[in-house]
C-alpha atoms as a PDB file:
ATOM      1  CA  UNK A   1      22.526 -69.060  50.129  1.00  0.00           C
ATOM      2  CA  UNK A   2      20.352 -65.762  50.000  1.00  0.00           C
ATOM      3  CA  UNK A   3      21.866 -62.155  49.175  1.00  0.00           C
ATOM      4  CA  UNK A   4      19.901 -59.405  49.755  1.00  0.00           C
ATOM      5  CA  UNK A   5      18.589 -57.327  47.025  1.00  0.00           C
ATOM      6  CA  UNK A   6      19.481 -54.012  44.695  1.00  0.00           C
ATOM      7  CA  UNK A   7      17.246 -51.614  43.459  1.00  0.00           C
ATOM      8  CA  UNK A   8      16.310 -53.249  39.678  1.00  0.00           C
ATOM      9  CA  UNK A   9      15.787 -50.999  36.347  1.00  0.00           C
ATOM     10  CA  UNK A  10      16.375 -53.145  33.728  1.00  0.00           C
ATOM     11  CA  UNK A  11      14.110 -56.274  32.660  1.00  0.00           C
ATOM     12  CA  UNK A  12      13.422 -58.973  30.317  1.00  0.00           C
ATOM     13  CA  UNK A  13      10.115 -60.586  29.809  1.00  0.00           C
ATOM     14  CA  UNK A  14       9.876 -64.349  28.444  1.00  0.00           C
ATOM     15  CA  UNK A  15       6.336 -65.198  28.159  1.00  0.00           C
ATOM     16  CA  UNK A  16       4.623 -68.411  27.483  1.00  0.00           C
ATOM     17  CA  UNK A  17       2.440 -67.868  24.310  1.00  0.00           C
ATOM     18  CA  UNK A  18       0.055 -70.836  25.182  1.00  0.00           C
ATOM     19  CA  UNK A  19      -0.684 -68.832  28.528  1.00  0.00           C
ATOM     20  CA  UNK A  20      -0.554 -65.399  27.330  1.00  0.00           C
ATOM     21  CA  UNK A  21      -1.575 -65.965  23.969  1.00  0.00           C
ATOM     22  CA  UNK A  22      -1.846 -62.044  22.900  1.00  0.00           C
ATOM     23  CA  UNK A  23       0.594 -61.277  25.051  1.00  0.00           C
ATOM     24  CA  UNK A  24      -1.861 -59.165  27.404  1.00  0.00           C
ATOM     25  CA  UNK A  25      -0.002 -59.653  30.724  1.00  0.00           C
ATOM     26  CA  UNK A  26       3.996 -59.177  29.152  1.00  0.00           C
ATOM     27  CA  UNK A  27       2.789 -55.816  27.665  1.00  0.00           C
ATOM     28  CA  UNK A  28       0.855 -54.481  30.819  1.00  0.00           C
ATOM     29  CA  UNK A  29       4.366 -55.261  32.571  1.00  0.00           C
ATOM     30  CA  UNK A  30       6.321 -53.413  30.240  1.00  0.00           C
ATOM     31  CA  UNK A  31       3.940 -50.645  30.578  1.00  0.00           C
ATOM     32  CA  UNK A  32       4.060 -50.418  34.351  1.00  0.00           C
ATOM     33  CA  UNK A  33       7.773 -50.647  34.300  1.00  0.00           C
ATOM     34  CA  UNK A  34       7.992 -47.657  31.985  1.00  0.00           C
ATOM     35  CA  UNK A  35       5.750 -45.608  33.875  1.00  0.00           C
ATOM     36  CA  UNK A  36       7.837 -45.977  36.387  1.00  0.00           C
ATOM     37  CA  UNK A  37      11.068 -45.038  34.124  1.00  0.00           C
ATOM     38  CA  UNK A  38      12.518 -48.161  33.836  1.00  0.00           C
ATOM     39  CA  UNK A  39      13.383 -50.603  30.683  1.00  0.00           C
ATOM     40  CA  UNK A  40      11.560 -53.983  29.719  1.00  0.00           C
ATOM     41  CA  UNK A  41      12.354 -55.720  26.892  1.00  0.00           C
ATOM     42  CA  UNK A  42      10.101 -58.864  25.667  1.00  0.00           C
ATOM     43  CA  UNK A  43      11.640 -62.060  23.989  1.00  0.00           C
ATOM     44  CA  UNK A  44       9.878 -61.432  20.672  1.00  0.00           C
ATOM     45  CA  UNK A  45       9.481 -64.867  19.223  1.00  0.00           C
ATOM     46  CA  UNK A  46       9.656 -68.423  20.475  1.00  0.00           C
ATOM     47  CA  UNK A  47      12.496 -69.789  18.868  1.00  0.00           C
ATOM     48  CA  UNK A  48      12.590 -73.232  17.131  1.00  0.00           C
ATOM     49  CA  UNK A  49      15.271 -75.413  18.568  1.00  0.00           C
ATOM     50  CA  UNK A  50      16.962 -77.911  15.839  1.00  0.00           C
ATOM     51  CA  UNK A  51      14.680 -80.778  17.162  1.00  0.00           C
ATOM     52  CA  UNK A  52      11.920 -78.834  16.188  1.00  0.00           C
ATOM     53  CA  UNK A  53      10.473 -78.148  19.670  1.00  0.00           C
ATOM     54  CA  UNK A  54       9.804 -74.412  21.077  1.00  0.00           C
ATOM     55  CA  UNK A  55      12.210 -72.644  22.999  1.00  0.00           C
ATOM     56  CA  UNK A  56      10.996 -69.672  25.296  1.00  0.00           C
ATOM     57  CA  UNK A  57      14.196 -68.272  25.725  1.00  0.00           C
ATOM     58  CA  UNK A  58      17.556 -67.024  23.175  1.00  0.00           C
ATOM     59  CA  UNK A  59      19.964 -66.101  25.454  1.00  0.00           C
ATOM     60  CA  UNK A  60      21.666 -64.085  23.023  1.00  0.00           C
ATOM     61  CA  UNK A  61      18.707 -61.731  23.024  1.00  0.00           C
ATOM     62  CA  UNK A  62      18.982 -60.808  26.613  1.00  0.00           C
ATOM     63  CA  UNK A  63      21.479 -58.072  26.954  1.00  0.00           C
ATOM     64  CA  UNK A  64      24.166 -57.777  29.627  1.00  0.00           C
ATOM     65  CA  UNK A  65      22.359 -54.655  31.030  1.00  0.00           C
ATOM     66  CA  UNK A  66      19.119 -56.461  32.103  1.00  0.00           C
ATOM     67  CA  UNK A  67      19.271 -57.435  36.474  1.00  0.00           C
ATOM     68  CA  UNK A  68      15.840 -59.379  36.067  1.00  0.00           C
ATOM     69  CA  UNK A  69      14.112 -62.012  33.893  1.00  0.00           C
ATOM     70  CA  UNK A  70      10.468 -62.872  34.482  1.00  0.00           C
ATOM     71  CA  UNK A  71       9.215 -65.523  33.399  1.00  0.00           C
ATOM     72  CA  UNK A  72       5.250 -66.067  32.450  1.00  0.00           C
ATOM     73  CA  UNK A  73       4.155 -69.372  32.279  1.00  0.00           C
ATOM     74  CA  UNK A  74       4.396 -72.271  35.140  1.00  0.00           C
ATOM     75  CA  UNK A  75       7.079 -74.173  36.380  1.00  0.00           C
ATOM     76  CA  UNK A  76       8.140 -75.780  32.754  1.00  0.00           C
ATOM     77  CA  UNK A  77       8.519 -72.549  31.157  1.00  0.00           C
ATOM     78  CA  UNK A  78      10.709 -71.599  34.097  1.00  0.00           C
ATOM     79  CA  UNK A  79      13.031 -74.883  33.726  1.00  0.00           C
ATOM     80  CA  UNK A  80      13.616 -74.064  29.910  1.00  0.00           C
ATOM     81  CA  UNK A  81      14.468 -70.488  30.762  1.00  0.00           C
ATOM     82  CA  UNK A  82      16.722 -71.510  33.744  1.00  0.00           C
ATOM     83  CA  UNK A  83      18.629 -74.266  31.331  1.00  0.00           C
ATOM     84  CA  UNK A  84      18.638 -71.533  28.622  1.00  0.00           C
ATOM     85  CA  UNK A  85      19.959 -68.729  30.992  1.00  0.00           C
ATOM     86  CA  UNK A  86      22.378 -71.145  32.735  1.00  0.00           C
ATOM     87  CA  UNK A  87      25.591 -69.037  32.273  1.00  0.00           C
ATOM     88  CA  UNK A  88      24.535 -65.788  32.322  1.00  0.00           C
ATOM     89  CA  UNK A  89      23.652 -65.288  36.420  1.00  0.00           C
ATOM     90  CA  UNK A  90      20.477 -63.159  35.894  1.00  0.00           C
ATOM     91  CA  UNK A  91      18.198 -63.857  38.555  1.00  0.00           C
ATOM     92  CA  UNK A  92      14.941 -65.302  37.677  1.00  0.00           C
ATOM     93  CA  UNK A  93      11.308 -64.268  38.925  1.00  0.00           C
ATOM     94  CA  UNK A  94       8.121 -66.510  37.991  1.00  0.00           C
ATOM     95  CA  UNK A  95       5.123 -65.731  36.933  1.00  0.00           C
ATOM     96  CA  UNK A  96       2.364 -68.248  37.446  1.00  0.00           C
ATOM     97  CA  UNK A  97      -0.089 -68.022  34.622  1.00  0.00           C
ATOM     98  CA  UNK A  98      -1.995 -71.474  36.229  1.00  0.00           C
ATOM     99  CA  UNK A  99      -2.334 -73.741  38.934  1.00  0.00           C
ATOM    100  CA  UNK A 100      -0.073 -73.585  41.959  1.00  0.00           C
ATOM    101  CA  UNK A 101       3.949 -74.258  40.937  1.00  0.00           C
ATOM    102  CA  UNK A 102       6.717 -74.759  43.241  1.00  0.00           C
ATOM    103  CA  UNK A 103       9.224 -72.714  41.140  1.00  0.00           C
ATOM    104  CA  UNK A 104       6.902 -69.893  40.017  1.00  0.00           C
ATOM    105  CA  UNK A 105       7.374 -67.373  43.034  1.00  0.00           C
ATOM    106  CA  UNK A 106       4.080 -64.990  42.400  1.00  0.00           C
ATOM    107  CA  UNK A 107       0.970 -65.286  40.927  1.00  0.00           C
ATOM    108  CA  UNK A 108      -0.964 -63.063  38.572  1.00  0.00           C
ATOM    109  CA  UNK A 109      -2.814 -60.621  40.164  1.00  0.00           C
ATOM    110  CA  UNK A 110      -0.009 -59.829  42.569  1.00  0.00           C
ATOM    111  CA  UNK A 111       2.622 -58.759  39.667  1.00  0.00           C
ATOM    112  CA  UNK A 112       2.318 -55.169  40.481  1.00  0.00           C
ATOM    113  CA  UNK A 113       3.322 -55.270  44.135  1.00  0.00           C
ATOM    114  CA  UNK A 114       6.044 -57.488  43.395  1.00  0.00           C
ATOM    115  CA  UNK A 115       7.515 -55.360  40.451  1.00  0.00           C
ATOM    116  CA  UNK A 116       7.152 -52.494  43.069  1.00  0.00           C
ATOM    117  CA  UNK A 117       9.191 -54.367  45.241  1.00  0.00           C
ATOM    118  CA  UNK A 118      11.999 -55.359  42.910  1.00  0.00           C
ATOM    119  CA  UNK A 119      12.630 -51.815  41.587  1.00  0.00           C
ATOM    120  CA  UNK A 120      12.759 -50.788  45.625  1.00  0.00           C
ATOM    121  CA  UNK A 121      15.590 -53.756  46.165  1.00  0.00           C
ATOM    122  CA  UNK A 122      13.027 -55.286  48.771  1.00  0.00           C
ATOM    123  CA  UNK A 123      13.420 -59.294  47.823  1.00  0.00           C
ATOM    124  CA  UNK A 124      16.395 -61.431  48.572  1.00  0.00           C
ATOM    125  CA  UNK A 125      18.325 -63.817  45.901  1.00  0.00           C
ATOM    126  CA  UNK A 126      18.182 -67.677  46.135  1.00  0.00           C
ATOM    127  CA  UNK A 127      21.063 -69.595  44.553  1.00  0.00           C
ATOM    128  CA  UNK A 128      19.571 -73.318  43.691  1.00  0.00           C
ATOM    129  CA  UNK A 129      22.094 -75.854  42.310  1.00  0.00           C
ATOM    130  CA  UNK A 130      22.031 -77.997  39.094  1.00  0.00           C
ATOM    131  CA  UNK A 131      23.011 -81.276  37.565  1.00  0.00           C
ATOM    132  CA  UNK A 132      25.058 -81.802  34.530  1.00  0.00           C
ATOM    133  CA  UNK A 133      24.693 -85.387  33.010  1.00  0.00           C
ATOM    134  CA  UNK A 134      27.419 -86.520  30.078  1.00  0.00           C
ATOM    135  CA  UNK A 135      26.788 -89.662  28.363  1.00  0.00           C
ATOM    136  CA  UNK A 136      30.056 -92.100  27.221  1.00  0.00           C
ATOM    137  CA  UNK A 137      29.996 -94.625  24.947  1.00  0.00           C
ATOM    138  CA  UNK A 138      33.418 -96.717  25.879  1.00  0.00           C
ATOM    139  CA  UNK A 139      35.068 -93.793  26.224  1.00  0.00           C
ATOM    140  CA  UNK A 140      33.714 -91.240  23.315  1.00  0.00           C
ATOM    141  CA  UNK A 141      31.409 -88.424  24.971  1.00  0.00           C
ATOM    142  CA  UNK A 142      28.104 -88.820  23.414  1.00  0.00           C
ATOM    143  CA  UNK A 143      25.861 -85.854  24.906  1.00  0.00           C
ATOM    144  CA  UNK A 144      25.336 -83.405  27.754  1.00  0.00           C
ATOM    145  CA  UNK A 145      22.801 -81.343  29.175  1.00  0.00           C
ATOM    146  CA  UNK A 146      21.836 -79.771  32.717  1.00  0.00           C
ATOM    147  CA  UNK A 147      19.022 -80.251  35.014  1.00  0.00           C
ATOM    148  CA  UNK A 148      17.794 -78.068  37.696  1.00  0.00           C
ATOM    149  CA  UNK A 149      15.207 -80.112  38.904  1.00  0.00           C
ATOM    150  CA  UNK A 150      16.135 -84.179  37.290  1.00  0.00           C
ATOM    151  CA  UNK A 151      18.069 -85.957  35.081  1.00  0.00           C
ATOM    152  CA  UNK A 152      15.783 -89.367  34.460  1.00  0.00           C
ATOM    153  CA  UNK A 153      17.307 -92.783  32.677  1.00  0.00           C
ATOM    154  CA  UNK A 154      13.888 -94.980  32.245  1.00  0.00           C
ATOM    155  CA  UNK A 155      13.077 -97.876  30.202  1.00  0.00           C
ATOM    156  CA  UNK A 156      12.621 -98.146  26.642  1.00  0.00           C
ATOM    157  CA  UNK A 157       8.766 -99.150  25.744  1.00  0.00           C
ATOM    158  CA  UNK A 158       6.760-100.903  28.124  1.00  0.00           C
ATOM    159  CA  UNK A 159       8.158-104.340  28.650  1.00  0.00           C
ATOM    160  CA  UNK A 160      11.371-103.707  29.636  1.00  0.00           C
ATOM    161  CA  UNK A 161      13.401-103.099  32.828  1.00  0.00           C
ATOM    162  CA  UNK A 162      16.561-101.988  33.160  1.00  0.00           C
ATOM    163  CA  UNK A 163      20.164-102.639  35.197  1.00  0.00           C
ATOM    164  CA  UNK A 164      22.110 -99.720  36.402  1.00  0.00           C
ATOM    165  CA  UNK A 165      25.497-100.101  38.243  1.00  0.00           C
ATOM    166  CA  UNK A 166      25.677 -96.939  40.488  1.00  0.00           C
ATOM    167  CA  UNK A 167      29.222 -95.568  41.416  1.00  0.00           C
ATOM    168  CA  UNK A 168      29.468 -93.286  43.512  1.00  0.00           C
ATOM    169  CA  UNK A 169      33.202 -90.949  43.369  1.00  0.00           C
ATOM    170  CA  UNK A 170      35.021 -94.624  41.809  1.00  0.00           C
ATOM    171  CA  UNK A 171      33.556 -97.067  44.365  1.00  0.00           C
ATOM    172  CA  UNK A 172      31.093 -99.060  43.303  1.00  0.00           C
ATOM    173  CA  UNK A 173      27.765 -98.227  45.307  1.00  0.00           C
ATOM    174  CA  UNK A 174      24.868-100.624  44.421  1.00  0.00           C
ATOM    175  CA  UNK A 175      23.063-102.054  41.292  1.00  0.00           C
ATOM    176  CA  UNK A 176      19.325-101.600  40.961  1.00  0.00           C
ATOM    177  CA  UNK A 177      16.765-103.546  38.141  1.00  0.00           C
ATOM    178  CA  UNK A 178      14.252-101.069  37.830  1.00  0.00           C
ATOM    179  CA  UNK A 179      11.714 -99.511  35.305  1.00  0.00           C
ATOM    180  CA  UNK A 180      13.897 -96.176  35.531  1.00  0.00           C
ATOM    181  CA  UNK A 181      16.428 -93.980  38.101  1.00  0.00           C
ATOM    182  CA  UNK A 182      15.886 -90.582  38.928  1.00  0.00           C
ATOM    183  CA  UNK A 183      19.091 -88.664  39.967  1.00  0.00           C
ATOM    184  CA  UNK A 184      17.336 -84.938  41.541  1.00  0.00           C
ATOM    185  CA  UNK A 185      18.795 -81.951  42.817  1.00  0.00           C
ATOM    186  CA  UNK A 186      16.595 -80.706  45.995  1.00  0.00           C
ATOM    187  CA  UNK A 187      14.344 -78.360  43.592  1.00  0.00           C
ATOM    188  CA  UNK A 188      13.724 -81.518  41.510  1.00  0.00           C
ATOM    189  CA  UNK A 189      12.677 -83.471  44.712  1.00  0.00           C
ATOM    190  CA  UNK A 190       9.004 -82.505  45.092  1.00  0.00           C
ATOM    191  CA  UNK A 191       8.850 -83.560  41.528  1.00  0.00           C
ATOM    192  CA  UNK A 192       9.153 -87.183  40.210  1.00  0.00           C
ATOM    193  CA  UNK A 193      11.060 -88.112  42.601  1.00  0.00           C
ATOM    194  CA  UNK A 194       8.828 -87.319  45.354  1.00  0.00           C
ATOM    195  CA  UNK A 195       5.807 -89.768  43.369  1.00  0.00           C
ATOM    196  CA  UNK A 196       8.386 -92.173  43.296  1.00  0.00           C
ATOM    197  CA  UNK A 197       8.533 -92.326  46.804  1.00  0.00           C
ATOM    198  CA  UNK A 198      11.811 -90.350  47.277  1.00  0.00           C
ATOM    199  CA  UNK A 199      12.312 -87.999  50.197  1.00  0.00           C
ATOM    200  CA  UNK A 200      11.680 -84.220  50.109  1.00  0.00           C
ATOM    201  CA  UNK A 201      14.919 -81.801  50.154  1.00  0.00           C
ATOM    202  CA  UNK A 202      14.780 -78.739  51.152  1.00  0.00           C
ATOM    203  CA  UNK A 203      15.884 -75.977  48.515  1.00  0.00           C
ATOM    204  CA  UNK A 204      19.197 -74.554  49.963  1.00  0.00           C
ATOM    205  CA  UNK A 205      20.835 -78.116  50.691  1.00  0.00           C
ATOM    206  CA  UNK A 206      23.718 -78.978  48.724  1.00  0.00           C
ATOM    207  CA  UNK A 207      22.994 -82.612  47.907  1.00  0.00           C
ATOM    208  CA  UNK A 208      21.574 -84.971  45.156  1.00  0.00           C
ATOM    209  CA  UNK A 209      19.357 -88.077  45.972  1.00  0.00           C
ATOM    210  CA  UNK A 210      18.913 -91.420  43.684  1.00  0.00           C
ATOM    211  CA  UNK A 211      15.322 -93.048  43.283  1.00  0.00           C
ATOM    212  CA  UNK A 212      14.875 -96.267  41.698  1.00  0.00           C
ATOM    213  CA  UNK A 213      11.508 -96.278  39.510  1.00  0.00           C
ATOM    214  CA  UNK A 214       9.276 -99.299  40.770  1.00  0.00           C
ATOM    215  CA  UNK A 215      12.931-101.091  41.631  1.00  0.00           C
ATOM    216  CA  UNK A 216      11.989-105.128  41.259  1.00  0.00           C
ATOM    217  CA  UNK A 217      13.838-106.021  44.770  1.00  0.00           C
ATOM    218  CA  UNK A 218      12.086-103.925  48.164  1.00  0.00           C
ATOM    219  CA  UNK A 219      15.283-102.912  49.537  1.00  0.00           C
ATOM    220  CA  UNK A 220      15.891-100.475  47.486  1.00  0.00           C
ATOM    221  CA  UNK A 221      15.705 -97.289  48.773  1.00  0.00           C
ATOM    222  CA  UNK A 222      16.501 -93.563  47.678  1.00  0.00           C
ATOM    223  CA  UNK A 223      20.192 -92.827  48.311  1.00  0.00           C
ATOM    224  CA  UNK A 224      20.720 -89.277  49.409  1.00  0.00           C
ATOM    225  CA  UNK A 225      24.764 -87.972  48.581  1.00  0.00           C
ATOM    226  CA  UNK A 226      26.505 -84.914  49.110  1.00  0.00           C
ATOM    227  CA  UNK A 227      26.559 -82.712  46.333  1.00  0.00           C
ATOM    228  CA  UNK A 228      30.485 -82.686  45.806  1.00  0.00           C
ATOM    229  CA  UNK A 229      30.462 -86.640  44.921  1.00  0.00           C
ATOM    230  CA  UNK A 230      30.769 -87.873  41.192  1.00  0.00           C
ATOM    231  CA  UNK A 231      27.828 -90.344  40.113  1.00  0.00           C
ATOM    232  CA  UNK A 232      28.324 -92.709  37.584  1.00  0.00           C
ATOM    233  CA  UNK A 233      25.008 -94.490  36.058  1.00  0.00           C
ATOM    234  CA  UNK A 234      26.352 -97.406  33.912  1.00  0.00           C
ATOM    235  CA  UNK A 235      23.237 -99.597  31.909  1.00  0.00           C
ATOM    236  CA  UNK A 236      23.912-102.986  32.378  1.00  0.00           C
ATOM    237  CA  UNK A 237      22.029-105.772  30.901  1.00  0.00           C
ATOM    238  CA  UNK A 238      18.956-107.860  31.222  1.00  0.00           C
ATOM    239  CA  UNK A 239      19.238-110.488  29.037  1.00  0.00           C
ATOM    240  CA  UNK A 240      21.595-112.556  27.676  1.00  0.00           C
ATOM    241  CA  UNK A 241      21.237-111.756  24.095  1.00  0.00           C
ATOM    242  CA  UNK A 242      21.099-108.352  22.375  1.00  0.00           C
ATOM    243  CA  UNK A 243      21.583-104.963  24.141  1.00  0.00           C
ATOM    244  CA  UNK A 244      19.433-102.696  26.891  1.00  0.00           C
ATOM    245  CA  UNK A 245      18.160 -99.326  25.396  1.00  0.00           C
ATOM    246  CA  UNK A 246      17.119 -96.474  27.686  1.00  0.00           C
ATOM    247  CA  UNK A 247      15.659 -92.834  27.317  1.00  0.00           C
ATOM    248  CA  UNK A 248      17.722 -90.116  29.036  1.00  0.00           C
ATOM    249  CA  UNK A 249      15.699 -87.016  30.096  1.00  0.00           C
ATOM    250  CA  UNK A 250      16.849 -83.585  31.741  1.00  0.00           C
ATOM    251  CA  UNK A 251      13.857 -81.718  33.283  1.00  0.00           C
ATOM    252  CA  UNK A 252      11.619 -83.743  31.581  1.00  0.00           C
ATOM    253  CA  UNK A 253      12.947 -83.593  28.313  1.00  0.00           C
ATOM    254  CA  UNK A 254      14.046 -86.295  25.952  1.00  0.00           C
ATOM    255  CA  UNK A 255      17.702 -85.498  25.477  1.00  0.00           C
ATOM    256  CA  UNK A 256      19.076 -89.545  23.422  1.00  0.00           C
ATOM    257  CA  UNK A 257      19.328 -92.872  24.286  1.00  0.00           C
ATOM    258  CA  UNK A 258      21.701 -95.054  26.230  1.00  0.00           C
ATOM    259  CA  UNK A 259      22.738 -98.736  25.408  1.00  0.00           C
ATOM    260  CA  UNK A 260      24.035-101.499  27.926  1.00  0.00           C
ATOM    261  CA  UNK A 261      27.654-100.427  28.689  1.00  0.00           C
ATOM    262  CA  UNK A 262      27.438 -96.976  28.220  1.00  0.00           C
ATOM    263  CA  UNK A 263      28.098 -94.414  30.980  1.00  0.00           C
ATOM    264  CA  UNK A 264      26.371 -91.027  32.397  1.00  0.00           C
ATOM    265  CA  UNK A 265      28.421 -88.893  34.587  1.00  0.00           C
ATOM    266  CA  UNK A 266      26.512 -86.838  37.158  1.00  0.00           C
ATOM    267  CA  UNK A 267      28.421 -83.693  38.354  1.00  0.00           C
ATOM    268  CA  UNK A 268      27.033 -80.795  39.982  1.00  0.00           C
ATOM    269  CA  UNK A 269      28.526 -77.381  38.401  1.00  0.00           C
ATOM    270  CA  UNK A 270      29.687 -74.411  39.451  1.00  0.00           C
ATOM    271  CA  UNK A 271      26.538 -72.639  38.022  1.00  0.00           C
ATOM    272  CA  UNK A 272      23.377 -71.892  39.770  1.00  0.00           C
ATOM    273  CA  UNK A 273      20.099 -70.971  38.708  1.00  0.00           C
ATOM    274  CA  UNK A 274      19.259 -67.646  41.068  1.00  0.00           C
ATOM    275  CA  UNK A 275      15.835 -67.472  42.297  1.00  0.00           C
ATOM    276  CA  UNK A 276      14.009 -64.413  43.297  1.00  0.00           C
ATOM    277  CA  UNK A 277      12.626 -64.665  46.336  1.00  0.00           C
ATOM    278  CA  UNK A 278       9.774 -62.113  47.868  1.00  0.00           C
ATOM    279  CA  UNK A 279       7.729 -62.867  50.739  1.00  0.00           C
ATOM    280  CA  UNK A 280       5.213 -64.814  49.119  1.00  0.00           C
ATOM    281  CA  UNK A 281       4.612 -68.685  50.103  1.00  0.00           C
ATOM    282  CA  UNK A 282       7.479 -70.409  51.527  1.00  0.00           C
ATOM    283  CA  UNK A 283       8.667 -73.894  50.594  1.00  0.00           C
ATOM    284  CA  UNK A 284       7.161 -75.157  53.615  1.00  0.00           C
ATOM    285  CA  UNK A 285       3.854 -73.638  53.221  1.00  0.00           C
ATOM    286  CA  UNK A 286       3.640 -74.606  49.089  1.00  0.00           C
ATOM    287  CA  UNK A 287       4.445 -78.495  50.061  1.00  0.00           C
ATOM    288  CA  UNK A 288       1.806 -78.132  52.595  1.00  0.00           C
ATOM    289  CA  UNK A 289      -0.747 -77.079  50.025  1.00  0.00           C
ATOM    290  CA  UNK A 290       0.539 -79.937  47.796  1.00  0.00           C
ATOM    291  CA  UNK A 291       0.458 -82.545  50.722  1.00  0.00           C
ATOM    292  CA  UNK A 292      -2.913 -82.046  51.256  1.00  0.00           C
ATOM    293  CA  UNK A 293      -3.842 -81.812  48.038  1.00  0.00           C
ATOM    294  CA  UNK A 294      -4.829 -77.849  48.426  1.00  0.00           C
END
């Protein structure tokens, strides 16, 4: 769904220090926004995350004043900040610091007209849905984490394949051997999904689909489900001896392992991640360019 806009005054910058090393662009933004009397903060430091790996955005930092976060980097800086910011309901504007993204809405050298046009209310709000994935072994809950473009399961090194039991709300739906599945929300569906020969969803539809990676059997198709319906991925197993190991991954990111018999849980929550949306290149237009490899 789309609301229309209010006039903004308070912002939040997360940057991408690979692609604005100095910080050039976040403090030319913060300067145009004051000159115009209104506040910017910028996320100060990358934070490290206990695996080690950089995190763009603390959510604690971001204070319950601020109506705007934008986001400088491409479209993986903009899927951290959207997992990071996941309960907070601050709509989200990116910044495209490279080549063309699907998720970043503007590109560099039109960030003045666009601020312009968020401190004059003229841009409307785009609510995209996400996917929360919960891992079970037997019955004790291993892990969670939320997706708004994929969760992944894939194979364990490079020999492997794997069995997955699908259930869809209880019912048993299908079983696939395959090097990997790919459950994606419509944002996530020009993504992997997409190279793995899944069909293209269009943002605002409430639905999930289910790709097989290189499935070893040619019927098996993408399954497309409405966004209300449970999905249970159980690993099954291969061989006769010894267990299956897998690699779970949420937007591309390595989040544990599964072993035959255990159980993700696919549920699509109540939270969104809210888009802004000005007139710049529509989704039809962007998966044009991409199409034709433009």
């Amino acid at each position: 769904g789309y609301e229309n806009g209010v006039k903004m005054d308070s912002f939040y910058i997360i940057t991408n220090y690979q692609k604005d090393p100095e910080m050039t662009v976040a403090h030319e933004i913060r300067e145009y926004l004051k000159s115009k009397g209104k506040t910017c903060y910028i996320q100060q430091k990358e934070v490290e995350d206990p695996q080690g790996r950089y995190r763009y955005t603390d959510a604690q930092h971001v204070s319950d004043e601020v109506e705007c976060v934008l986001v400088l980097g491409g479209d993986g800086t903009l899927l951290q900040a959207a997992r990071d910011l996941v309960d907070r309901s601050i709509p989200l504007l990116g910044i495209n610091m490279g080549t063309l993204g699907y998720l970043a809405e503007i590109d560099r050298k039109n960030i003045f007209p666009a601020l312009d046009k968020l401190i004059g209310g003229e841009y409307t709000v785009e609510h995209r849905m996400m996917l929360t994935g919960t891992a079970f072994h037997q019955s004790r809950r291993m892990l969670a984490d939320i997706a708004l473009n994929d969760i992944v399961i894939s194979r364990n090194g490079r020999l492997r394949v794997v069995d997955f039991n699908v259930y869809v709300d209880g019912a048993f739906l299908s079983s696939y051997t395959a090097d990997g599945i790919i459950i994606s929300t419509p944002t996530g569906s020009t993504g992997y999904n997409l190279s793995a020969g899944g069909p293209v969803l269009v943002p605002g539809l409430h639905a999930t689909v289910i790709t097989p990676i290189c499935a070893h059997s040619l019927n098996k198709r993408s399954l497309l489900l409405d966004a209300k319906e449970r999905i249970v991925l159980e690993i099954g197993q291969t061989k006769e001896v010894g267990e299956d190991t897998a690699v779970l991954q949420a937007d591309g990111r390595t989040v544990g392992m599964l072993k035959t018999g255990d159980r993700l849980v696919l549920e699509v929550p109540h939270a969104t991640t809210d888009f802004i949306k000005l007139s710049g290149l529509n989704f039809y237009e962007k998966m044009r360019q991409k199409l034709n490899g433009n």
